[in-house]
C-alpha atoms as a PDB file:
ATOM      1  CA  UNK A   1      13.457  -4.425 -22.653  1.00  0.00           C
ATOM      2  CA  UNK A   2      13.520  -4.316 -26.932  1.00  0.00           C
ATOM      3  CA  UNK A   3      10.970  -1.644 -28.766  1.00  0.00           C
ATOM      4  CA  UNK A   4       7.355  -2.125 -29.489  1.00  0.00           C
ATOM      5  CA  UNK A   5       6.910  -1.408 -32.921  1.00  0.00           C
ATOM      6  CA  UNK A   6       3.363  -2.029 -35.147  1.00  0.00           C
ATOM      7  CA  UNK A   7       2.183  -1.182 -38.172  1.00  0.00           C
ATOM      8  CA  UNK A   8      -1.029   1.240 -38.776  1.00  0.00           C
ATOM      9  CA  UNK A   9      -2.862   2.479 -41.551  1.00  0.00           C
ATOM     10  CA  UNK A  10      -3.393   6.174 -42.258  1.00  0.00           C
ATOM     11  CA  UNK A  11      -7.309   5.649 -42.184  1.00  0.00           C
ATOM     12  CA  UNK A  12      -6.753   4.480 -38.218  1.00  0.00           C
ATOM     13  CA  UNK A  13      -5.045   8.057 -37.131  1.00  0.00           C
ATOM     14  CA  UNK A  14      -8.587   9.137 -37.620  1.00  0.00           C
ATOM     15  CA  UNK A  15     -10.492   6.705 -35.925  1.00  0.00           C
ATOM     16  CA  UNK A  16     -11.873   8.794 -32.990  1.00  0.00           C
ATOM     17  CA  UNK A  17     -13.269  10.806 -35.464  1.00  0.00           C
ATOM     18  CA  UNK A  18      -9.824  13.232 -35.207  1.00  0.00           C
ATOM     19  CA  UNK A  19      -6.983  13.093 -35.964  1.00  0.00           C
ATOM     20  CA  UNK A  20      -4.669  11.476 -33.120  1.00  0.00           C
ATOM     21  CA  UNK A  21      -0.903  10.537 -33.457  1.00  0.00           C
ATOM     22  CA  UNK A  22       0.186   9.785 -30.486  1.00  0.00           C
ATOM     23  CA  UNK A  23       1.804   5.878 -30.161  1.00  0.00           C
ATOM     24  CA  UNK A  24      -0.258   4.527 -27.154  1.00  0.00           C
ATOM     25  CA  UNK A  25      -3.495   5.609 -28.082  1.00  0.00           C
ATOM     26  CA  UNK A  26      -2.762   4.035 -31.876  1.00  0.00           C
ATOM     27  CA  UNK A  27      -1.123   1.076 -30.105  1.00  0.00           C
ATOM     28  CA  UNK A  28      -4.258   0.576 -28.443  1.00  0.00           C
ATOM     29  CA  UNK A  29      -6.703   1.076 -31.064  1.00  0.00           C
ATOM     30  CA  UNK A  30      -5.028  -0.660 -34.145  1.00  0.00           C
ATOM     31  CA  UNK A  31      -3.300  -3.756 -32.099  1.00  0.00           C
ATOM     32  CA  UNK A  32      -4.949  -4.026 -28.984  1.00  0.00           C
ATOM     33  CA  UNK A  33      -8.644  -3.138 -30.860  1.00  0.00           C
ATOM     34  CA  UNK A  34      -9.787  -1.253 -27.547  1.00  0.00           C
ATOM     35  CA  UNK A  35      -9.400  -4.163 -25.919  1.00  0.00           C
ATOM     36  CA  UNK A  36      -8.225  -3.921 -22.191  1.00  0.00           C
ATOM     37  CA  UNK A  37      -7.475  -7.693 -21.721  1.00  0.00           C
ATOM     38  CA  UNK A  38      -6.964  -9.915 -24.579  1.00  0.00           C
ATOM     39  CA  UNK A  39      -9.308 -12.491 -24.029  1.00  0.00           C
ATOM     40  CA  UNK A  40     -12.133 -13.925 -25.960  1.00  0.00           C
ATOM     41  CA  UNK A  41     -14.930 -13.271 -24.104  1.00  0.00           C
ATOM     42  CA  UNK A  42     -15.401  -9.732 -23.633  1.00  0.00           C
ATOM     43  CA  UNK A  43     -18.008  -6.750 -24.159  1.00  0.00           C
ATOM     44  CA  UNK A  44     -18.115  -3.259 -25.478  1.00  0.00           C
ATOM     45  CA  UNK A  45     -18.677  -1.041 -22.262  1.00  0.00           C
ATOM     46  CA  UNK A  46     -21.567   0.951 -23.930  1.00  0.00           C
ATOM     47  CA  UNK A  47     -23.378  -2.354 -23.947  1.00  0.00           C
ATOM     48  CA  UNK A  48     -23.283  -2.045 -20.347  1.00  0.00           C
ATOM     49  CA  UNK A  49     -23.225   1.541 -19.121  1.00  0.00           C
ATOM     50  CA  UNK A  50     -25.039   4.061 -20.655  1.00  0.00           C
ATOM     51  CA  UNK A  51     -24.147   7.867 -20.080  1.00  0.00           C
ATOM     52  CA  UNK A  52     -26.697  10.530 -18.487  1.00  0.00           C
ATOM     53  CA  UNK A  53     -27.344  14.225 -18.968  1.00  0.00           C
ATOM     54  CA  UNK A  54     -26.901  15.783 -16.131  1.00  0.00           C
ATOM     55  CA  UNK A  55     -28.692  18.957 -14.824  1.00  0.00           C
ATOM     56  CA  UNK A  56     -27.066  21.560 -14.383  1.00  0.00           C
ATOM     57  CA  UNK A  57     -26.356  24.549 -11.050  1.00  0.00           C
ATOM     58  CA  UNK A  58     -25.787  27.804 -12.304  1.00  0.00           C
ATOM     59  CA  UNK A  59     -22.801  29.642  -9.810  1.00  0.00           C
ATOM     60  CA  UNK A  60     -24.004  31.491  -7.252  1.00  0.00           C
ATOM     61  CA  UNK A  61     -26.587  30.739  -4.441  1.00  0.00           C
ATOM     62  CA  UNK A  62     -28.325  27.874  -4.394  1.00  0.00           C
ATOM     63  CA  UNK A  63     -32.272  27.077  -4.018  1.00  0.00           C
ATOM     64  CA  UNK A  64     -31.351  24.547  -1.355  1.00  0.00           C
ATOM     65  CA  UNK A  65     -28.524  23.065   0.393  1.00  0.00           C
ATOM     66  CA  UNK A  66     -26.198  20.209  -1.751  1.00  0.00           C
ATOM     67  CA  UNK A  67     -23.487  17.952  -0.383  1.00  0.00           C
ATOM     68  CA  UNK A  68     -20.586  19.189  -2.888  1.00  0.00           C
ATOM     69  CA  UNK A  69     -18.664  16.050  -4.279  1.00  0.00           C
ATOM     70  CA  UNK A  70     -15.014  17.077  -6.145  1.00  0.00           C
ATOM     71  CA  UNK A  71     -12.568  15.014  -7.588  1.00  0.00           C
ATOM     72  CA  UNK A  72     -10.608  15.813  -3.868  1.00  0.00           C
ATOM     73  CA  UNK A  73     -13.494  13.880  -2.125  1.00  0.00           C
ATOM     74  CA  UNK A  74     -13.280  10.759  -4.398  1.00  0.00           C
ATOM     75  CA  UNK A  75     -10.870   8.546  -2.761  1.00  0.00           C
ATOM     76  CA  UNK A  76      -8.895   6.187  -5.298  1.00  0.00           C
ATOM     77  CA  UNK A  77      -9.891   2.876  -6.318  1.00  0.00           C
ATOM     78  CA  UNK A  78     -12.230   2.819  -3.119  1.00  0.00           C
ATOM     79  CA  UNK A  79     -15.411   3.549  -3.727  1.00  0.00           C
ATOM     80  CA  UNK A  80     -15.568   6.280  -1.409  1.00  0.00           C
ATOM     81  CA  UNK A  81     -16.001   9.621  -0.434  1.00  0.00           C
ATOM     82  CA  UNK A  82     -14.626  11.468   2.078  1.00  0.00           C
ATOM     83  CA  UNK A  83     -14.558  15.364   3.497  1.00  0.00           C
ATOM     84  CA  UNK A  84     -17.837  16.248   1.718  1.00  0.00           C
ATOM     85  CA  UNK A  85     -18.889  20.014   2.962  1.00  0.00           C
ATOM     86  CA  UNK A  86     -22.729  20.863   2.524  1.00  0.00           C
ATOM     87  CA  UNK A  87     -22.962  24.292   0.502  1.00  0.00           C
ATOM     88  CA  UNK A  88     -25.559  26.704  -0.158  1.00  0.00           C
ATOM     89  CA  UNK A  89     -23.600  28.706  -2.720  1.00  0.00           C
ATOM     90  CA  UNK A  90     -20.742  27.526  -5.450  1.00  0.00           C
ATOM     91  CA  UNK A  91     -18.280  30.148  -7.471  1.00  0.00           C
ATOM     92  CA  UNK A  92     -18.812  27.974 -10.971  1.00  0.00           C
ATOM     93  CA  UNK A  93     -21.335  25.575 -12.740  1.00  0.00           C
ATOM     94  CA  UNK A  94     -21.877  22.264 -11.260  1.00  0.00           C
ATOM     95  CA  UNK A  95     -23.540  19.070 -11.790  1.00  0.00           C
ATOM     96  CA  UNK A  96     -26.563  18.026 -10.271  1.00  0.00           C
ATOM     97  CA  UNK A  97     -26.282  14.190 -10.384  1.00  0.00           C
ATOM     98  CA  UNK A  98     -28.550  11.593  -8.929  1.00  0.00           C
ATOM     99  CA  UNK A  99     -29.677   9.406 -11.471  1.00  0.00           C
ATOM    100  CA  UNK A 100     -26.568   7.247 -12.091  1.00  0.00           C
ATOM    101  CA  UNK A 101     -25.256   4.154 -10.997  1.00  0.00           C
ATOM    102  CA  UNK A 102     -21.642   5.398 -11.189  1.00  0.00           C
ATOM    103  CA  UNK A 103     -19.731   8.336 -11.645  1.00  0.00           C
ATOM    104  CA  UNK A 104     -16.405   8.892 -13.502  1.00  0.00           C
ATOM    105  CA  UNK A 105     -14.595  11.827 -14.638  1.00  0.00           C
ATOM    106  CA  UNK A 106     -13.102  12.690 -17.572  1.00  0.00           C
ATOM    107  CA  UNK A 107     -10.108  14.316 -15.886  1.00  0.00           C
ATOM    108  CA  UNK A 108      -7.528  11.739 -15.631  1.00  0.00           C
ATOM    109  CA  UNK A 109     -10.175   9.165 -14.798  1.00  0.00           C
ATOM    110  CA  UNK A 110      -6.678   6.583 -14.998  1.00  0.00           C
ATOM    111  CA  UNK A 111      -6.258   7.621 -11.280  1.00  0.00           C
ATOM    112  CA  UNK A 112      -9.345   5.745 -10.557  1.00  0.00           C
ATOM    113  CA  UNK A 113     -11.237   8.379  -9.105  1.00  0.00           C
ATOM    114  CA  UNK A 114     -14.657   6.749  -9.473  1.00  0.00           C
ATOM    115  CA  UNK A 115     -17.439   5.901  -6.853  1.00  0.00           C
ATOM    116  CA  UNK A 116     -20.973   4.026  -7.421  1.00  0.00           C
ATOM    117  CA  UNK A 117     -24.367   5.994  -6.376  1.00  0.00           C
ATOM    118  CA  UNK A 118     -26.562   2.962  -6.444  1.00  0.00           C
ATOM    119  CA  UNK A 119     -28.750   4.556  -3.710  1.00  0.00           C
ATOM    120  CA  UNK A 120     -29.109   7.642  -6.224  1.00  0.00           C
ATOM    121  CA  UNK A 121     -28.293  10.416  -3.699  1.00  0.00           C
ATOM    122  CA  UNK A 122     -28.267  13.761  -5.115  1.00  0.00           C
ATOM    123  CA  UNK A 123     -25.225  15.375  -4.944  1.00  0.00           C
ATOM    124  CA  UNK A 124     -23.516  18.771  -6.546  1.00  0.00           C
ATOM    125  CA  UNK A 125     -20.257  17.720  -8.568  1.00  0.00           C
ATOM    126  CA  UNK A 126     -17.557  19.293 -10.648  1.00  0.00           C
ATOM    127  CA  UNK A 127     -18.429  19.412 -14.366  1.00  0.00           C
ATOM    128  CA  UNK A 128     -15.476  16.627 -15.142  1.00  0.00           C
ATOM    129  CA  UNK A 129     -17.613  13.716 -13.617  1.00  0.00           C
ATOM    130  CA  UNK A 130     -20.235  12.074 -16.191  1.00  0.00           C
ATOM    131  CA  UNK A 131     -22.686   9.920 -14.268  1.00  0.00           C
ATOM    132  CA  UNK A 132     -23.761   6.657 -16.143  1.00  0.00           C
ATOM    133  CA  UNK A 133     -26.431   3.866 -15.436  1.00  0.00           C
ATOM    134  CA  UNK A 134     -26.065   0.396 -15.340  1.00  0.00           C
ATOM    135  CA  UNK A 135     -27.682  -2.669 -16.685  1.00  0.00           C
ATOM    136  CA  UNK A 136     -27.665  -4.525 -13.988  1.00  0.00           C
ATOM    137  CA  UNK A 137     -29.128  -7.958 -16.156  1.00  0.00           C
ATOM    138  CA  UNK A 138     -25.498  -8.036 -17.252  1.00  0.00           C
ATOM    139  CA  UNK A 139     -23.453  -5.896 -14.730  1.00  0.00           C
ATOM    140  CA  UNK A 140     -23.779  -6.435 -11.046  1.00  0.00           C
ATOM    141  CA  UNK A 141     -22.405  -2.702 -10.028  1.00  0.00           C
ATOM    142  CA  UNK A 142     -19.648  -3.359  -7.380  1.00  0.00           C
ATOM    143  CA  UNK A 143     -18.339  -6.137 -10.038  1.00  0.00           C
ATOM    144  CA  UNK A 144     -18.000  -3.701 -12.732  1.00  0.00           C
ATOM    145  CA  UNK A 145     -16.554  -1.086 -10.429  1.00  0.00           C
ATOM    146  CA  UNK A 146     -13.750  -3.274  -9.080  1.00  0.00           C
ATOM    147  CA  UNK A 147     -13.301  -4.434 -13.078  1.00  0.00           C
ATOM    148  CA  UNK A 148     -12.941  -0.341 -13.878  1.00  0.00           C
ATOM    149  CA  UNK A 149     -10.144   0.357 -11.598  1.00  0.00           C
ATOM    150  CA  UNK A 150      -8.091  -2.676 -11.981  1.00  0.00           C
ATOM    151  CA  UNK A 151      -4.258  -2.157 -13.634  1.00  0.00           C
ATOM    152  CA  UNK A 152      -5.638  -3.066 -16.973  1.00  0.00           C
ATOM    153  CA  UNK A 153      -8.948  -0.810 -17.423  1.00  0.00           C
ATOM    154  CA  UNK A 154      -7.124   2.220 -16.212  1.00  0.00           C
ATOM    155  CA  UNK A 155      -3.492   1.617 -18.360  1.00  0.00           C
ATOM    156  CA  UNK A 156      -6.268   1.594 -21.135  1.00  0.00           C
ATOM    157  CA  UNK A 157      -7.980   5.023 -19.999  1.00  0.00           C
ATOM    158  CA  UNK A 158      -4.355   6.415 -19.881  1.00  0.00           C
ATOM    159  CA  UNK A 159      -3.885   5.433 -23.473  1.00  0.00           C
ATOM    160  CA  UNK A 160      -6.746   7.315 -24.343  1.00  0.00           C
ATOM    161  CA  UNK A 161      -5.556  10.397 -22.797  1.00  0.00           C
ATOM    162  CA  UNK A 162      -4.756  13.667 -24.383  1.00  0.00           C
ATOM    163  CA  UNK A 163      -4.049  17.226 -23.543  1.00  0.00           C
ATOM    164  CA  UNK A 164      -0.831  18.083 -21.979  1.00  0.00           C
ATOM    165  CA  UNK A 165      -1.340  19.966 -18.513  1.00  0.00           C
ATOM    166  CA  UNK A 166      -4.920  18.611 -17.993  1.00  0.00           C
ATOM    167  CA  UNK A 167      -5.046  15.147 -19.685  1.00  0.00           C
ATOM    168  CA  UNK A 168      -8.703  13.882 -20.450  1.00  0.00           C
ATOM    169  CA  UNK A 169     -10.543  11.133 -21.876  1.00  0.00           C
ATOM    170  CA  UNK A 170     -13.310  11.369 -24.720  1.00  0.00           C
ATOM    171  CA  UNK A 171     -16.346   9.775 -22.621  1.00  0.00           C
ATOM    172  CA  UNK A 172     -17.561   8.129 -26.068  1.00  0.00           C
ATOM    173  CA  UNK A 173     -13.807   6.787 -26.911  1.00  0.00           C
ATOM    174  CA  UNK A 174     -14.163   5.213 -23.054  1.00  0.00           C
ATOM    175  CA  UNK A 175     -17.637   3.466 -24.125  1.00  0.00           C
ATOM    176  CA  UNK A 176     -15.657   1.461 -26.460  1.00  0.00           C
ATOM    177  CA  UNK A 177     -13.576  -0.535 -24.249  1.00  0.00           C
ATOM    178  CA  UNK A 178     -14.347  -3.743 -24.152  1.00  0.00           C
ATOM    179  CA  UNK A 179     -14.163  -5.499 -20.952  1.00  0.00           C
ATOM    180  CA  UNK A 180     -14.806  -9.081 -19.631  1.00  0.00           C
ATOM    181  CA  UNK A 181     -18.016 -10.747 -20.052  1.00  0.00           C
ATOM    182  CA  UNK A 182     -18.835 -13.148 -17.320  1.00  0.00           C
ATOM    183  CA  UNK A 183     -22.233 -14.507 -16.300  1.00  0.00           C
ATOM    184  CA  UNK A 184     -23.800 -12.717 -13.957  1.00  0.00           C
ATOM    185  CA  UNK A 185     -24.055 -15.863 -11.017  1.00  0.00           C
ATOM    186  CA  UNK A 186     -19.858 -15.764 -10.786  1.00  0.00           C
ATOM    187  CA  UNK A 187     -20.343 -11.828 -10.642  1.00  0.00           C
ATOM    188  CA  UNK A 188     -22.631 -12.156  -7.387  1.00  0.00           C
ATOM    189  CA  UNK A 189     -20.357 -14.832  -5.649  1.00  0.00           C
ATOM    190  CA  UNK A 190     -17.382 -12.654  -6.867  1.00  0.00           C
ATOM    191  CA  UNK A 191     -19.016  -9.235  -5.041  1.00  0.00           C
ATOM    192  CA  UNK A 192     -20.326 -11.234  -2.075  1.00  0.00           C
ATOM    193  CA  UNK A 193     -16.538 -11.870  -1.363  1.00  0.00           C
ATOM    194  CA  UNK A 194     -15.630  -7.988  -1.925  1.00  0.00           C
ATOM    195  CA  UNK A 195     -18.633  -6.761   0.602  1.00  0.00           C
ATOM    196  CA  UNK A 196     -17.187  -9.097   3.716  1.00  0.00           C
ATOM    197  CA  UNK A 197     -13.554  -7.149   2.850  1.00  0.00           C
ATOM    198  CA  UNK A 198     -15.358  -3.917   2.606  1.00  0.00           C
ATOM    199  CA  UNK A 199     -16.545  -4.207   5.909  1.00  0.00           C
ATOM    200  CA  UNK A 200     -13.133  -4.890   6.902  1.00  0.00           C
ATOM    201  CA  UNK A 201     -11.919  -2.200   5.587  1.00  0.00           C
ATOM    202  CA  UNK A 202     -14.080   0.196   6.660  1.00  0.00           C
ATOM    203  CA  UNK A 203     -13.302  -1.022  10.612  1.00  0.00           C
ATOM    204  CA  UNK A 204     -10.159  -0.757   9.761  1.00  0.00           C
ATOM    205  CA  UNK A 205     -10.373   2.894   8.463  1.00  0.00           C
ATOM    206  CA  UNK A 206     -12.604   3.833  11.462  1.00  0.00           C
ATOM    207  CA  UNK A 207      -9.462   3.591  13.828  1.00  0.00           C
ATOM    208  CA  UNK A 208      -7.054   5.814  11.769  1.00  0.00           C
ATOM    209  CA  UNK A 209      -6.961   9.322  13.709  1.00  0.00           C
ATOM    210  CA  UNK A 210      -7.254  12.258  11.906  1.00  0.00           C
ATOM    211  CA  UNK A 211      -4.116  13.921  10.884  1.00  0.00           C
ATOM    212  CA  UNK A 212      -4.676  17.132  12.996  1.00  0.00           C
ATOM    213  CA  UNK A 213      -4.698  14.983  16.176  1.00  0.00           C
ATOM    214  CA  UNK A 214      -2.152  13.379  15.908  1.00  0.00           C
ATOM    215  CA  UNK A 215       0.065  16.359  15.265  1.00  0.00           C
ATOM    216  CA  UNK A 216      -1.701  18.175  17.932  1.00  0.00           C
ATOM    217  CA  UNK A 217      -1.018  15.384  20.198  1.00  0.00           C
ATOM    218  CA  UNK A 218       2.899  15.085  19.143  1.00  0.00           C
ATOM    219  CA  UNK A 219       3.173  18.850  18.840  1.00  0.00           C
ATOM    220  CA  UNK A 220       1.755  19.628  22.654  1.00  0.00           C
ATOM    221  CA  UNK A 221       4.051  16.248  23.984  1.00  0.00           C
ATOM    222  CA  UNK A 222       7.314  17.929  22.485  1.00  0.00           C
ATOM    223  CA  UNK A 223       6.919  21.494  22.872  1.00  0.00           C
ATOM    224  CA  UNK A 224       4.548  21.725  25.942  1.00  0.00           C
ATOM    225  CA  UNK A 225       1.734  23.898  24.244  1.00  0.00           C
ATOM    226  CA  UNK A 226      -1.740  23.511  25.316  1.00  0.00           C
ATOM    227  CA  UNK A 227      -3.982  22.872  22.643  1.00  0.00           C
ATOM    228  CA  UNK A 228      -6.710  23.590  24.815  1.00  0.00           C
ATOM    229  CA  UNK A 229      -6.088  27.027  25.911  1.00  0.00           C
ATOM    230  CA  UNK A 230      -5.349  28.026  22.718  1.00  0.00           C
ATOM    231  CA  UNK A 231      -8.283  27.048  21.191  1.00  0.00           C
ATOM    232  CA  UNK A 232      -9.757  29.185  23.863  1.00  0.00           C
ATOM    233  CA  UNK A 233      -7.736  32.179  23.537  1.00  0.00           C
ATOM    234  CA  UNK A 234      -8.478  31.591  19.565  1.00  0.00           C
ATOM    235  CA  UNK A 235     -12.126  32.744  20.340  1.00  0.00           C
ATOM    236  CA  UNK A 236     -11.327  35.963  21.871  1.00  0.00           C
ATOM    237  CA  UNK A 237     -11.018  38.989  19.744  1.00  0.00           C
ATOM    238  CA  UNK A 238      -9.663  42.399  21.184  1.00  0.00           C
ATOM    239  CA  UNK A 239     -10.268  45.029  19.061  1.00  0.00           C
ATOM    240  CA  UNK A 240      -8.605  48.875  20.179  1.00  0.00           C
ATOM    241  CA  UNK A 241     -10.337  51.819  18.582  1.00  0.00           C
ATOM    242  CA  UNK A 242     -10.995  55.415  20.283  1.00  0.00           C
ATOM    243  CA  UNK A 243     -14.547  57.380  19.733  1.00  0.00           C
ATOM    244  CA  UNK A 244     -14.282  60.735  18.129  1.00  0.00           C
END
């Protein structure tokens, strides 16, 4: 495969407002003009999402009890969450967010790490996800999801990355990506498609055993230990001590 070379002006290094030299995110900027497909019909993604302030939980105990989402409980390109733990107490700030549509982070959002709220839930985050609302008179939600963690939206987020250990995305440099604009009639019979396989999915995921079973269940097959009694014995606590 030959080298991609292109040709920028100096004025362009400084088009997120600093200066940035690295080749894919000029690449994507000067020749690909934020463009994650290159297709006629497309629209800037701050014409369709718009970001939120979020309120904010100081560390320490709470005034009431949160369900406590981290980038851990978002599952990839799923829409879904998984493991959350209620807590009434948190060791750093956190988000409160329940106004947004969707959430995404600005942690290596590439890895797709999103998940729609449309039923505005309130729920305690990590400071790296940004909720944003949706106009839904050009966006129906679960379309523009599936559009944000296709190949091409996220190669474009990982363009935009910088940092070295922790890579991150500018939220206002990922409001400029344009994406495709279809009306919003082939959007519904597009998601209407997507729910049936949800459901599907989710069936499917309903039958996977957890991990810990199923090592229990090899573990005590090969080795002849009873889980059972053990989680019995676990409970007891023997404690020696003499009075003086």
């Amino acid at each position: 495969m030959g080298i991609k070379t292109f040709t920028t002006k100096l004025s362009k290094l400084n088009n997120s407002g600093y200066l940035r030299l690295d080749t894919k995110f000029n690449f994507f900027v000067s020749v690909k003009k934020f463009s994650a497909w290159q297709i006629p019909n497309s629209i800037l993604l701050k014409n369709v999402m718009k970001d939120l302030l979020s309120p904010t939980a100081r560390k320490g105990e709470l005034d009431e009890e949160y369900y406590l989402v981290d980038l851990s409980n978002v599952e990839r390109k799923t829409n879904s969450l998984k493991n959350l733990v209620p807590v009434t107490e948190i060791g750093s700030d956190k988000n409160i967010i329940s106004k947004g549509d969707i959430a995404i982070p600005k942690l290596e959002p590439r890895k797709g790490q999103f998940f729609l709220n449309l039923e505005h839930k309130e729920y305690l985050t990590t400071t790296e996800l940004i909720e944003y609302s949706i106009d839904t008179a050009l966006f129906n939600p679960t379309f523009l999801y599936y559009t944000l963690v296709t190949d091409n939206f996220l190669e474009a987020l990982a363009c935009l990355e910088s940092g070295k250990t922790h890579r991150r995305v500018n939220p206002d440099e990922l409001l400029r990506i344009k994406i495709p604009s279809l009306p919003i009639k082939i959007q519904d019979a597009v998601v209407a498609k997507i729910v049936k396989l949800e459901v599907e999915i989710k069936n499917l995921k309903s039958q996977i055993k957890p991990d810990t079973e199923v090592i229990n269940k090899v573990f005590t097959a090969k080795v002849g230990w009873d889980t059972k009694t053990f989680d019995e014995l676990s409970k007891v606590h023997i404690m020696n001590c003499t009075l003086s």
